[in-house]
Structure formats: C-alpha cells, structure tokens
Protein backbone atom coordinates (compact mmCIF):
# COMPACT_ATOMS: atom_id res chain seq x y z
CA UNK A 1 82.32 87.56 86.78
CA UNK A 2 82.47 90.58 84.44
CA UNK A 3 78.85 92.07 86.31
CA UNK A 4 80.59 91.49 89.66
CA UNK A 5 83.99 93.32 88.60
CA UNK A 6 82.84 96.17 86.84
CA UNK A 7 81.89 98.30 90.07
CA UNK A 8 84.92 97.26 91.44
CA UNK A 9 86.91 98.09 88.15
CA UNK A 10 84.95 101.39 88.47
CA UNK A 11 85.95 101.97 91.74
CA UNK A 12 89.50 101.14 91.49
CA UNK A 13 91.25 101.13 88.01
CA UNK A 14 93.91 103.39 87.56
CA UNK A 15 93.42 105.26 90.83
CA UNK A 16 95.83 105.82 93.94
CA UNK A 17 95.00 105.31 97.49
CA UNK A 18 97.03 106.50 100.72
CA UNK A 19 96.59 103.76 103.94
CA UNK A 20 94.67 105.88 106.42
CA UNK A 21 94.79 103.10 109.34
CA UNK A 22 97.44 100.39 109.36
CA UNK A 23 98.63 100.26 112.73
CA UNK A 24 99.95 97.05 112.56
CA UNK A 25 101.23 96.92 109.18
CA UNK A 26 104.66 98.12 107.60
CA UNK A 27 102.29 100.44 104.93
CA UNK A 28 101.26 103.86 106.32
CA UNK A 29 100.66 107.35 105.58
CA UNK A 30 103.43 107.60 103.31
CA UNK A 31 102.49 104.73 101.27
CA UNK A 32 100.75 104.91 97.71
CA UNK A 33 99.03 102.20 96.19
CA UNK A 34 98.43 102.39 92.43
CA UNK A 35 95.97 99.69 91.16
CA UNK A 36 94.89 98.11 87.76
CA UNK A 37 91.75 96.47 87.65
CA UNK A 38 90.98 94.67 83.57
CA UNK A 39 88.27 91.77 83.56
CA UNK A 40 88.46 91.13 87.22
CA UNK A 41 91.88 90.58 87.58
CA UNK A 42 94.09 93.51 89.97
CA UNK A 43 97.66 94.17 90.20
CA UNK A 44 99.03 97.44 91.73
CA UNK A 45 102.25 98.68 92.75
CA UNK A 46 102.81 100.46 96.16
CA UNK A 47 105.40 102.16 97.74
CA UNK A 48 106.58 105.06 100.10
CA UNK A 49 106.91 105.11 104.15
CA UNK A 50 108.65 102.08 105.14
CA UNK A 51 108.33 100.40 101.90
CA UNK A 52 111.07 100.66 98.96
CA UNK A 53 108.92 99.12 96.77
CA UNK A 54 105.60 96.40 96.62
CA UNK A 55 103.46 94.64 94.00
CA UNK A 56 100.00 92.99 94.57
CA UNK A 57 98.28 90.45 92.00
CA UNK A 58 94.65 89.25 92.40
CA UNK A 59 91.18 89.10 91.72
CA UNK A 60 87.27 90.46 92.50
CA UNK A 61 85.31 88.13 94.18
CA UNK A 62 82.51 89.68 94.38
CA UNK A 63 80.14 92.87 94.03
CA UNK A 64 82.69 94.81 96.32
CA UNK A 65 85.38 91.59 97.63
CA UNK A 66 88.31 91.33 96.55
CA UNK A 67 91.36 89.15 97.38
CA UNK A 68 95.00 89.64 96.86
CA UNK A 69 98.69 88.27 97.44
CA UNK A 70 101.33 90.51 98.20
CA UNK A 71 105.27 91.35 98.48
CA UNK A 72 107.39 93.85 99.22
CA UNK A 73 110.89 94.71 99.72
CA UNK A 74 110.98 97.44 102.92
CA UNK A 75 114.03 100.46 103.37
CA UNK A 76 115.72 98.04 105.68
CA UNK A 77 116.28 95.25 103.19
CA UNK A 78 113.25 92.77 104.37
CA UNK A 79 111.68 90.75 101.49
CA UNK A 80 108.00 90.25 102.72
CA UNK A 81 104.74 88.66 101.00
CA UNK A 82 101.73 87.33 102.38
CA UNK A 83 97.76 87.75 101.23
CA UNK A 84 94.62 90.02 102.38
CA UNK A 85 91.07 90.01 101.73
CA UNK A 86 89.39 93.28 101.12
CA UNK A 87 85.96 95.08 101.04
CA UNK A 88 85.40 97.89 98.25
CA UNK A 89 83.23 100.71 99.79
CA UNK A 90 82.44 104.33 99.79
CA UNK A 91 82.76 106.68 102.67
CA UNK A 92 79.78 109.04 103.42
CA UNK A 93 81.96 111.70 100.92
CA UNK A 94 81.54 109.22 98.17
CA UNK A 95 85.12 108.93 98.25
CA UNK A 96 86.31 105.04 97.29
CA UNK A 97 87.55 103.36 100.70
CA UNK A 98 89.69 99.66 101.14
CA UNK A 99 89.12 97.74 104.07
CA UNK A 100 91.64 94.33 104.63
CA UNK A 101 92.41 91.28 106.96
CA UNK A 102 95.92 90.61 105.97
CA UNK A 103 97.87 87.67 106.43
C-alpha cells in the first residue's frame, strides 16, 4: 500500500484544510482540519464553527481514496461520530482539494 499512500501522504500530511461546501454538515467555514498521514494510516484533528472539538482515524485506499471514521463533540454539547469516504484531488490552482460522502 506504501505506492498507493505516498501521493496521498504528499498531498495531505501535516497540512490544514478549511470546508469550502458542507451544507449539510455541522463543519463549515470556520472549521480547520489538521491531518497526519504515516504509512497509509490518517488521523487529524478538526475544530472551529460549530465544532468544539473532532478527531478522525483512517486509512488510504487507494491512489487518491481514502476512508475515515469520525467524532466530534459540537458548542452545544452533542457527542457525534459516524464515517466518510473521500477523493484526494487538485483544483485547476494545483491547490490539494477533499471531496466526501459522509455517513
């Protein structure tokens, strides 16, 4: 899995995203997800906009898939978790862009 991980690893180890587009979700503009990324295996914290604070563990699953399982504690006291499936890409900036299903 190492050849399938390292563009991902590239991509996303030790790097912060803001959620552009979540209008269903509890994370939004305000949120910040920091993520990890060491021999295919991801964990990242998150937090800011409705969430007090969130932690994600998972794994690549391919060239630019990845999967995770998440939970979260939001301002109002809610304890949430749940999983997503995500696509690693790059916009036409050659900025590094996240794409999910959650659930």
């Amino acid at each position: 899995m190492q050849s399938s991980s390292a563009t991902v690893q590239a991509r996303l180890h030790n790097r912060r995203f803001v959620v552009a587009n979540n209008a269903q979700g509890l994370s939004g503009t305000g949120t910040v997800f920091h993520y990890q990324v060491e021999d295919g295996v991801i964990s990242s914290t998150y937090q800011g906009g409705r969430i007090r604070l969130g932690t994600q563990v998972g794994r690549v699953t391919g060239a630019d898939t990845i999967e995770l399982l998440y939970q979260c504690v939001t301002l109002d006291g809610e304890l949430l978790a749940g999983w997503s499936r995500g696509t690693v890409g790059v916009d036409q900036a050659g900025h590094t862009t996240l794409s999910f299903l959650w659930g």
